[in-house]
Protein backbone atom coordinates (compact mmCIF):
# COMPACT_ATOMS: atom_id res chain seq x y z
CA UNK A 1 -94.65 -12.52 187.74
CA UNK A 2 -95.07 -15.55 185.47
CA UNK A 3 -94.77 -15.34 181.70
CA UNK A 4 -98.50 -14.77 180.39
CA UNK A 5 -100.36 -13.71 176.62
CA UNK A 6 -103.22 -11.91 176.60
CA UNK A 7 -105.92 -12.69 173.72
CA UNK A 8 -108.77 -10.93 172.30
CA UNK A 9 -110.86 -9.91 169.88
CA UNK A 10 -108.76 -7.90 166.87
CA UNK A 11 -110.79 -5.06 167.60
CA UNK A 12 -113.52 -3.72 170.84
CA UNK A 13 -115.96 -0.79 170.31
CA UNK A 14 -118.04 0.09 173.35
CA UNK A 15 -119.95 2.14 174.75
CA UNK A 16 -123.50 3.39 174.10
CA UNK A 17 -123.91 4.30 169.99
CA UNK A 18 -121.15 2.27 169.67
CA UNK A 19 -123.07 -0.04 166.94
CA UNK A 20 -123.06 2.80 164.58
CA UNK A 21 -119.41 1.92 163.67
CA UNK A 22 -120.56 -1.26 161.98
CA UNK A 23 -120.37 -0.24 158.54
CA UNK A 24 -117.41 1.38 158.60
CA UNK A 25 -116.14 -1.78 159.92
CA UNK A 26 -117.11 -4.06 157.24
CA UNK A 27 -115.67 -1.43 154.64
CA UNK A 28 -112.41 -1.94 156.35
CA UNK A 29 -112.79 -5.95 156.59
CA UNK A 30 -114.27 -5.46 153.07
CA UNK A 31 -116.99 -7.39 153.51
CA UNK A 32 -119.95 -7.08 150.81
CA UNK A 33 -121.86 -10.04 150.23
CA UNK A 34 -122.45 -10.53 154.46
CA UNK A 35 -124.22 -13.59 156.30
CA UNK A 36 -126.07 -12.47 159.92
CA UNK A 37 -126.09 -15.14 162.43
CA UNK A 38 -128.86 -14.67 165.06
CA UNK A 39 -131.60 -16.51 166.83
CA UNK A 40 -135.51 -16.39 166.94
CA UNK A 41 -135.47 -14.03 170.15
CA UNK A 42 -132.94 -11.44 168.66
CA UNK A 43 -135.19 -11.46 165.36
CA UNK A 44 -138.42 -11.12 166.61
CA UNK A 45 -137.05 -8.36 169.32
CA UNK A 46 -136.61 -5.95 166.71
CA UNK A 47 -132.80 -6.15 166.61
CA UNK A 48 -132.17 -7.46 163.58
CA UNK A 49 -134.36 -4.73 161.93
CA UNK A 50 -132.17 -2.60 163.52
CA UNK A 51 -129.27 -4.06 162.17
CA UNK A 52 -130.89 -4.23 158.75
CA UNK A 53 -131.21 -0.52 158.56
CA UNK A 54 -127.56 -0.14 159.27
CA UNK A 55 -126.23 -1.92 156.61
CA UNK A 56 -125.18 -0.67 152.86
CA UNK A 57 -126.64 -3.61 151.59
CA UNK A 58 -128.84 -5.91 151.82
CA UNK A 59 -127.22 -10.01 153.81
CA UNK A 60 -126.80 -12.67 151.21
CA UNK A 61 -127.44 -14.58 153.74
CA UNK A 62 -129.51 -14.98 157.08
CA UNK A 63 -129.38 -17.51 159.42
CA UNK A 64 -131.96 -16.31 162.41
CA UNK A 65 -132.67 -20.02 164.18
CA UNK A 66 -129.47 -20.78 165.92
CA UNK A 67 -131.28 -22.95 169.19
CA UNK A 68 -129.92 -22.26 172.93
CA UNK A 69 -126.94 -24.91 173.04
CA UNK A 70 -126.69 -25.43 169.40
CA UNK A 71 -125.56 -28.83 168.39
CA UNK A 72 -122.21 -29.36 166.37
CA UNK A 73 -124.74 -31.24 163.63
CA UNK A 74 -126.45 -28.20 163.72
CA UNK A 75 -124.00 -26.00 162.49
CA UNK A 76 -122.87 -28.40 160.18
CA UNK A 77 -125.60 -28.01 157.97
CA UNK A 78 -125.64 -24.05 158.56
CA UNK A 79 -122.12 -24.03 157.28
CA UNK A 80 -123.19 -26.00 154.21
CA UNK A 81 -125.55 -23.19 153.21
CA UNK A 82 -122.82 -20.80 153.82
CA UNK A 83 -120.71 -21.82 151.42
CA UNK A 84 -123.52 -22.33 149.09
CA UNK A 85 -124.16 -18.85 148.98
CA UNK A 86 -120.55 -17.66 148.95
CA UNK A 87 -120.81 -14.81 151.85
CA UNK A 88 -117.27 -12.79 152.36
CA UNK A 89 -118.03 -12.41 156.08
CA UNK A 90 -120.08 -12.87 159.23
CA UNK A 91 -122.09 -10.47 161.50
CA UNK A 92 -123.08 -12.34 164.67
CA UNK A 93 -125.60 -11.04 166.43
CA UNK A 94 -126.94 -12.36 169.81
CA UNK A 95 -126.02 -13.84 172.79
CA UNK A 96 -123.40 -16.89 173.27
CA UNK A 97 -125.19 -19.35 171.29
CA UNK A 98 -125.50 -17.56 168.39
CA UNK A 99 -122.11 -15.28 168.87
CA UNK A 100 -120.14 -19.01 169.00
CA UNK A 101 -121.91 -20.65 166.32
CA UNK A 102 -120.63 -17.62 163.98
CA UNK A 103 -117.39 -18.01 165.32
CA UNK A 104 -117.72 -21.64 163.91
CA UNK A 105 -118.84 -20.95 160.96
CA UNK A 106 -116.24 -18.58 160.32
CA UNK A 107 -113.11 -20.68 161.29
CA UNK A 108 -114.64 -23.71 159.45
CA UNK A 109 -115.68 -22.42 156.03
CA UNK A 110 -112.58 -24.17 154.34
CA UNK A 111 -112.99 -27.51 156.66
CA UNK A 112 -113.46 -30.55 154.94
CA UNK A 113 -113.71 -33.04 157.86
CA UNK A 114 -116.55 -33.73 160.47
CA UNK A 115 -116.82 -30.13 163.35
CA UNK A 116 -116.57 -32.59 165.89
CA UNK A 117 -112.90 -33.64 165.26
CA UNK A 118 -112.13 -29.98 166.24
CA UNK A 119 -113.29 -30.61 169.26
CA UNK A 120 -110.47 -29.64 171.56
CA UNK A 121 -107.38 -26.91 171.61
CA UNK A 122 -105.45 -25.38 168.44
CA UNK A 123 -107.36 -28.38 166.20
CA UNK A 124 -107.77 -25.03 163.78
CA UNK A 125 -104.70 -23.20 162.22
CA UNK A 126 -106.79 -20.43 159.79
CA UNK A 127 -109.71 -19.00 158.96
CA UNK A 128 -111.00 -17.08 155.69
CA UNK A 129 -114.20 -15.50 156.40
CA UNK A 130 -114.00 -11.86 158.88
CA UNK A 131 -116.02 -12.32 161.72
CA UNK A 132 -118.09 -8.99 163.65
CA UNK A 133 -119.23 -9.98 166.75
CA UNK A 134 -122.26 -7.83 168.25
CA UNK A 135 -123.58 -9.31 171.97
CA UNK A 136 -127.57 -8.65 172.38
CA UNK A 137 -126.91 -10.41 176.34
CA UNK A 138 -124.56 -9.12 178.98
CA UNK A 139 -122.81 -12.64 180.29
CA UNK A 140 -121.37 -15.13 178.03
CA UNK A 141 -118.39 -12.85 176.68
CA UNK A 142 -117.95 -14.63 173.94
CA UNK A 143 -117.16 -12.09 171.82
CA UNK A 144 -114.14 -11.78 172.86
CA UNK A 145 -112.59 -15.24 173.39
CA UNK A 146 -110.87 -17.83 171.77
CA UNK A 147 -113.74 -20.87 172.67
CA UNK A 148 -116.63 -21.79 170.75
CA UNK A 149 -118.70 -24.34 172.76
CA UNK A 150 -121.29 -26.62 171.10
CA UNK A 151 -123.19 -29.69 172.35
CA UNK A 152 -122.48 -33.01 171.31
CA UNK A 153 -125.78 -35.65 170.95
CA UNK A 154 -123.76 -38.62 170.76
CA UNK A 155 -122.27 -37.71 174.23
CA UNK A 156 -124.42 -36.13 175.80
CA UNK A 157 -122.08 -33.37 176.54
CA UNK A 158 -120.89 -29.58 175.58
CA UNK A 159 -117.49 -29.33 174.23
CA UNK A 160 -115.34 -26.52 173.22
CA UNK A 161 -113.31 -25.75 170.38
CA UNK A 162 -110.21 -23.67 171.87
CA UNK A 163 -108.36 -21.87 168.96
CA UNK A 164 -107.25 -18.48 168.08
CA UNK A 165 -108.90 -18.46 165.12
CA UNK A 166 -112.23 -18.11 167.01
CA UNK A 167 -111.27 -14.45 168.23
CA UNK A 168 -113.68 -12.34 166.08
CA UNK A 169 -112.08 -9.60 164.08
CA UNK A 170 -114.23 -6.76 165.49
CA UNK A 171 -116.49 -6.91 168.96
CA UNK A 172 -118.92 -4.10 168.76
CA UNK A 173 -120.50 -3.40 172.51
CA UNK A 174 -123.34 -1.67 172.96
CA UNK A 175 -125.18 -1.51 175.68
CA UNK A 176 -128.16 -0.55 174.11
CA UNK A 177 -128.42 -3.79 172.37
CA UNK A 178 -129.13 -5.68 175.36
CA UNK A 179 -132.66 -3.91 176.45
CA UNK A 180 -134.81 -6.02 174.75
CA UNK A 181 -132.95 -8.82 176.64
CA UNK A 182 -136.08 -11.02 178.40
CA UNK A 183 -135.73 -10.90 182.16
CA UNK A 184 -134.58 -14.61 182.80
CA UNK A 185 -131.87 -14.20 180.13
CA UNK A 186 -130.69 -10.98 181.78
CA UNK A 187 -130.67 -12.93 185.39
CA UNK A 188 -128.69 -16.55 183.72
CA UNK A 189 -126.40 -14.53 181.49
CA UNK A 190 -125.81 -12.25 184.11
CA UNK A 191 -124.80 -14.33 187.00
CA UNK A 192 -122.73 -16.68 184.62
CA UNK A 193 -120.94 -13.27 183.78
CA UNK A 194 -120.22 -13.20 187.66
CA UNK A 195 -119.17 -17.08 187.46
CA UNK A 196 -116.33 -15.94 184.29
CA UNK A 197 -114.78 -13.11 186.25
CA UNK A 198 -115.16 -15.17 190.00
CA UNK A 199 -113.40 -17.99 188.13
CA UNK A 200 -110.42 -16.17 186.57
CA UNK A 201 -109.98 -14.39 189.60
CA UNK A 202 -108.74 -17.66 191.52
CA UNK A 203 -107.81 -19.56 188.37
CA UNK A 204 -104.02 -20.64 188.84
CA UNK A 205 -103.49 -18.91 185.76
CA UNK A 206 -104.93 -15.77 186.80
CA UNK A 207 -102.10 -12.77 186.18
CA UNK A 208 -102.35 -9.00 187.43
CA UNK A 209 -103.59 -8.19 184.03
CA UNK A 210 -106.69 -10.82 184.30
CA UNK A 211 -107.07 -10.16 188.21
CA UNK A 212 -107.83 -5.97 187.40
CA UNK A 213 -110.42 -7.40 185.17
CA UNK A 214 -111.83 -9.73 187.03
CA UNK A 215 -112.25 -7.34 189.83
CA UNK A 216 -113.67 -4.44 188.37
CA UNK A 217 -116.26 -7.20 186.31
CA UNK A 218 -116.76 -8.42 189.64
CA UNK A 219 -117.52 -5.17 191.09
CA UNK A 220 -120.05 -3.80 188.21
CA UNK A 221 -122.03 -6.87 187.86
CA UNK A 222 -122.61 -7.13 191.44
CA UNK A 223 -123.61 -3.92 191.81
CA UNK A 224 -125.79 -3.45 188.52
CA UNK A 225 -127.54 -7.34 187.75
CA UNK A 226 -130.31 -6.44 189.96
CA UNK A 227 -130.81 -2.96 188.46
CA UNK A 228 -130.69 -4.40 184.56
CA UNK A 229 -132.73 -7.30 185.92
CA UNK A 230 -135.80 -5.35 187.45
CA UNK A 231 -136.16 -2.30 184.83
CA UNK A 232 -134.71 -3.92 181.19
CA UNK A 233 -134.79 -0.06 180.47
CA UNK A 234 -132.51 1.12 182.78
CA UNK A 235 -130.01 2.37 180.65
CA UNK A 236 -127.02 3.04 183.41
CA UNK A 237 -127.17 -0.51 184.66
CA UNK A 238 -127.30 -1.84 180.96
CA UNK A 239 -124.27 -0.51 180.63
CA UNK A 240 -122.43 -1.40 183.43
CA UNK A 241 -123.35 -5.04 183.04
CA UNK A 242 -122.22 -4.88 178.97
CA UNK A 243 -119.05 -3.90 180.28
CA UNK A 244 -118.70 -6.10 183.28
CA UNK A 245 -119.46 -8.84 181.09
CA UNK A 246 -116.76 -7.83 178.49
CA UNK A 247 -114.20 -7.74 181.34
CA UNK A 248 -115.04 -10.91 182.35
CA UNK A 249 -115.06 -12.23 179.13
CA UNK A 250 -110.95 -10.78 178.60
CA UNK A 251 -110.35 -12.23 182.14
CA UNK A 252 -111.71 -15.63 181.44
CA UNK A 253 -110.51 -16.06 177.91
CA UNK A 254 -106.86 -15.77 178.85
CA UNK A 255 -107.08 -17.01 182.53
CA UNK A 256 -109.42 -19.58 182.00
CA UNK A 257 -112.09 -20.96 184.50
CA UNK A 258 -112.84 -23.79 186.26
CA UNK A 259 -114.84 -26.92 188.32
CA UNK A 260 -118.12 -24.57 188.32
CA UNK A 261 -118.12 -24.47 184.20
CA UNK A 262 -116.69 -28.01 184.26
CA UNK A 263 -119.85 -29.32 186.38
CA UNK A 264 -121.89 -27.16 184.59
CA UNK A 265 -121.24 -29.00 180.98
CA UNK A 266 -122.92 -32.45 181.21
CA UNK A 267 -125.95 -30.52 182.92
CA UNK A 268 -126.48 -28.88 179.85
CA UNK A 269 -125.33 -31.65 177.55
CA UNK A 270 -127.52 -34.28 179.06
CA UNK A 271 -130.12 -32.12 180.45
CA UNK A 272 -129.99 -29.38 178.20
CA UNK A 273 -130.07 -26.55 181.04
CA UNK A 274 -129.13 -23.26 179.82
CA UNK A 275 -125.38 -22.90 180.17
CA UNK A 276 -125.71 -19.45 182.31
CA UNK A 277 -128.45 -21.46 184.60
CA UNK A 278 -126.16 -24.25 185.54
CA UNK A 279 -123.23 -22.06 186.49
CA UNK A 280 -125.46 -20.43 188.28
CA UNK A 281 -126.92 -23.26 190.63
CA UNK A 282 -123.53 -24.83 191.09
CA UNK A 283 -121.80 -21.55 191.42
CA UNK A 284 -122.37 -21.81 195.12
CA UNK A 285 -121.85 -25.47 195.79
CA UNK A 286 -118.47 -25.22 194.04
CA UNK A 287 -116.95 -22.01 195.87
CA UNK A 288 -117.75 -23.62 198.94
CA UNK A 289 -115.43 -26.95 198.52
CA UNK A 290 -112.88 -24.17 196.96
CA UNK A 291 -112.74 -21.62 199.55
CA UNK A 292 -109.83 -23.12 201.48
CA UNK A 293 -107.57 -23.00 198.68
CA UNK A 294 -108.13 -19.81 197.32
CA UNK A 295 -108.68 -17.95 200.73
CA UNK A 296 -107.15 -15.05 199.92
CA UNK A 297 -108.62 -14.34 196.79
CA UNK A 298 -111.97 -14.90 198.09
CA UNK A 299 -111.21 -12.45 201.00
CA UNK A 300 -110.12 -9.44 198.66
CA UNK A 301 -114.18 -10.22 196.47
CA UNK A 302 -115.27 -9.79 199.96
CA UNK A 303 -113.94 -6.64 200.60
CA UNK A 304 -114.17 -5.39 196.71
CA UNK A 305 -117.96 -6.17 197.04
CA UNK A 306 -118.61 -4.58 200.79
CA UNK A 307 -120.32 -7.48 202.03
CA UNK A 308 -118.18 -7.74 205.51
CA UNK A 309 -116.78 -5.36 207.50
CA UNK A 310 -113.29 -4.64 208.39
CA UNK A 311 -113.46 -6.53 211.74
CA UNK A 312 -114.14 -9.97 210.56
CA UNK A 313 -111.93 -12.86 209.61
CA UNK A 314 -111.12 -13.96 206.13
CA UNK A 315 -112.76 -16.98 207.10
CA UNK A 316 -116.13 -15.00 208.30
CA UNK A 317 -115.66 -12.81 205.14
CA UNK A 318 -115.76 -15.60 202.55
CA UNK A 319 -118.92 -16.95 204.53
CA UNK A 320 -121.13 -13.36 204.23
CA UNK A 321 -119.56 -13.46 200.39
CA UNK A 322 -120.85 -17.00 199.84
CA UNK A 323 -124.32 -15.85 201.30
CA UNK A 324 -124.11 -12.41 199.16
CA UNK A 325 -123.89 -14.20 195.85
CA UNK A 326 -126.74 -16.66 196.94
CA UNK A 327 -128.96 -14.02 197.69
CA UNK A 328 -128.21 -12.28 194.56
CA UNK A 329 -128.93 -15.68 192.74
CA UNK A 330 -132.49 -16.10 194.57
CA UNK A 331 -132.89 -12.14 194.32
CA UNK A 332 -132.86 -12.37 190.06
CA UNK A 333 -134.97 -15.71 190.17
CA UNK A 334 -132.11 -18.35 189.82
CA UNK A 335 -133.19 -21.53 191.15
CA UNK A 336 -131.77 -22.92 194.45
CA UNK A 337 -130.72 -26.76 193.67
CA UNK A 338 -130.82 -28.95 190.80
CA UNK A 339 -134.27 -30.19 191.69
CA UNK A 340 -136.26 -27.82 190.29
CA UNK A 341 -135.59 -28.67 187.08
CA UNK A 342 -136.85 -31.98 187.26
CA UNK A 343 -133.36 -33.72 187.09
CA UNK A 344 -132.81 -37.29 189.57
CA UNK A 345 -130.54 -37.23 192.29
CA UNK A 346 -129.82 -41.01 190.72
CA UNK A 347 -127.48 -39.43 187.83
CA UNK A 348 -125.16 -38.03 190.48
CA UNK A 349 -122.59 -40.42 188.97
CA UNK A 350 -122.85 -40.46 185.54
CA UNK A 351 -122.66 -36.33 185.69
CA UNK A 352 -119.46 -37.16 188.31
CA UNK A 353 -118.34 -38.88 185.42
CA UNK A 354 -118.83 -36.91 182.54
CA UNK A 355 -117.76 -33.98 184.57
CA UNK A 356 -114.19 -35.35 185.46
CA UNK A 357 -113.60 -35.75 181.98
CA UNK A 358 -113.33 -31.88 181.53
CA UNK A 359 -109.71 -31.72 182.41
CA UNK A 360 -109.21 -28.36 179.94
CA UNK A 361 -111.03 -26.45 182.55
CA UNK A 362 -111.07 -28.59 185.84
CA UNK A 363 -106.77 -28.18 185.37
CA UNK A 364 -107.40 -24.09 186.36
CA UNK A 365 -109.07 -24.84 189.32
CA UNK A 366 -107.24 -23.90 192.86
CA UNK A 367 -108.34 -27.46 194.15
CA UNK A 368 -108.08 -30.64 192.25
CA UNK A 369 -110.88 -32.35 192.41
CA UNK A 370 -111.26 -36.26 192.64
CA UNK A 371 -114.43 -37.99 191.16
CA UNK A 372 -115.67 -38.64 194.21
CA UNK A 373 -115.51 -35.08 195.91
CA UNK A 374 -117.29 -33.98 192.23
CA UNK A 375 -120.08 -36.40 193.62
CA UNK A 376 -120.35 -34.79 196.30
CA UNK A 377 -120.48 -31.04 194.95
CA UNK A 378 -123.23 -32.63 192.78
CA UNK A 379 -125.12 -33.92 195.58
CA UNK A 380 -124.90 -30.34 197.50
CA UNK A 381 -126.47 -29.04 194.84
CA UNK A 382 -130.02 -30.88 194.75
């Protein structure tokens, strides 16, 4: 067994009811004068009301228009009104976008240099402000990592900032918070929950610790995406996906993950498809050039997810997985190839290109891939 750390949030409360502990957390993290960081959907679903009620007083400050794949110039000027209005901590509320641009905001409140130097690992060494983490989606896990990723205009790209002062203080996980979740948001978020655990599970720096994880993520998304996906009410399934998605988020934020997220950058940055969709279309495309080198991984999701029987090869196994996970892709309306959202065949280079430059995630991959076999995956994929 090689020498691994495991990192997390300071604190995880889950379970249904479990966002009634908020205010005793922020009496502990003494936190007063709070900002919220949210989005448009989360406000007008009802949940920040929600939160409102909860609190002892009322925000000094709140930020409710983080966008979908929030640019680092974006937060920049969010973080200017932060500090103009002095909060003493940060309640994130929402799903990756919003959860990372808190955790941004947080680690950066004492930065005096451009956010896009940071881009990159341990480029922070403190942060002042507590951070409370509260996930309204069941996918990005994000509230329990160490990675904040924004897009850059000037590239044309998402980047991450990898540091441990990104790992929130307190990651409150209630199920409940996810119903008002819109259906496509429940399927992208949900299969790109699949993609974190999948990925960690053959990362090379997967350990037992990540693998039990990843499995059992593996194992209640698969089994409960459809279910949260066709009734948003369905309570049972709500849960099982918040916690699938947390367990992929511990798996993936200390074994990393790998070509599908690395392919699945410039598509956003350049294109600006949701980050959940394009894991999701090249999820498939990807396993399919990894399978040989990660064989017996792929044979024990197999099993773990019933989708062979106990005569068949590992080789006949991995082919009935690869068609399981398409079918549950088509099954919660994901999109088959990279043509449906309008994007040219003719950039298959250029995203080739962009792509190879994520070497932070393409590194934990079980095959290295060359440029031109990322080309390729590309082209599967239309």
């Amino acid at each position: 067994m090689k020498v691994s750390e495991f990192k997390t949030a300071g604190k995880l409360i889950t379970g249904l009811g479990a966002i009634k502990a908020l205010t005793d957390e922020m009496s502990r993290l003494s936190i007063k004068d709070c900002a919220i960081v949210t989005d448009k959907g989360v406000s007008s679903s009802g949940l920040l009301d929600q939160l409102l009620t909860l609190l002892p007083s009322s925000p000094i400050l709140i930020i409710d228009d983080i966008p979908p794949e929030p640019e680092v110039n974006i937060i920049e000027d969010k973080l200017a009104i932060l500090r103009e209005k002095q909060a003493d901590g940060i309640i994130a509320l929402g799903g990756g976008s919003a959860i990372d641009s808190a955790k941004v905001l947080a680690a950066t409140y004492d930065h005096t240099g451009p956010l896009s130097e940071l881009f990159g690992e341990n480029t922070l060494s403190k942060r002042r402000l507590p951070l409370i983490a509260i996930p309204t989606t069941a996918g990005t896990g994000s509230e329990v990592t160490n990675i904040a990723i924004l897009s850059d205009p000037i590239a044309q790209m998402k980047k991450g900032i990898v540091s441990h002062c990104l790992l929130p203080d307190v990651a409150i996980v209630a199920p409940e918070m996810t119903k008002t979740c819109p259906q496509s948001i429940t399927a992208a978020s949900g299969i790109d929950a699949f993609v974190h655990a999948l990925e960690a599970y053959i990362s090379v720096n997967a350990s037992p610790i990540t693998d039990a994880l990843a499995e059992k993520a593996l194992k209640l998304i698969f089994n409960s995406l459809l279910h949260a996906y066709n009734n948003g009410e369905n309570l049972s399934a709500r849960e099982d996906m918040a916690t699938g998605s947390l367990m992929a988020g511990l798996a993936f934020g200390n074994a990393g993950v790998g070509a599908v997220h690395a392919l699945a950058y410039p598509l956003g940055g350049r294109f600006h498809l949701s980050h959940g969709m394009s894991n999701a279309v090249m999820l498939p495309h990807v396993l399919k050039v990894n399978a040989p080198f990660c064989q017996d991984k792929l044979y024990c999701v197999a099993k773990l997810l019933k989708v062979c029987e106990r005569h068949h090869s590992k080789e006949g196994a991995i082919k009935l997985l690869l068609v399981a996970i398409e079918k549950l892709c088509r099954d919660v309306g994901i999109p088959a190839s990279l043509t449906h959202f309008n994007i040219p065949p003719s950039c298959v280079g250029e995203l080739a290109e962009e792509a190879s430059k994520v070497t932070r995630l393409l590194r934990n991959n079980p095959k290295q891939l060359s440029i031109e076999e990322i080309e390729d995956i590309y082209r599967l994929a239309f």
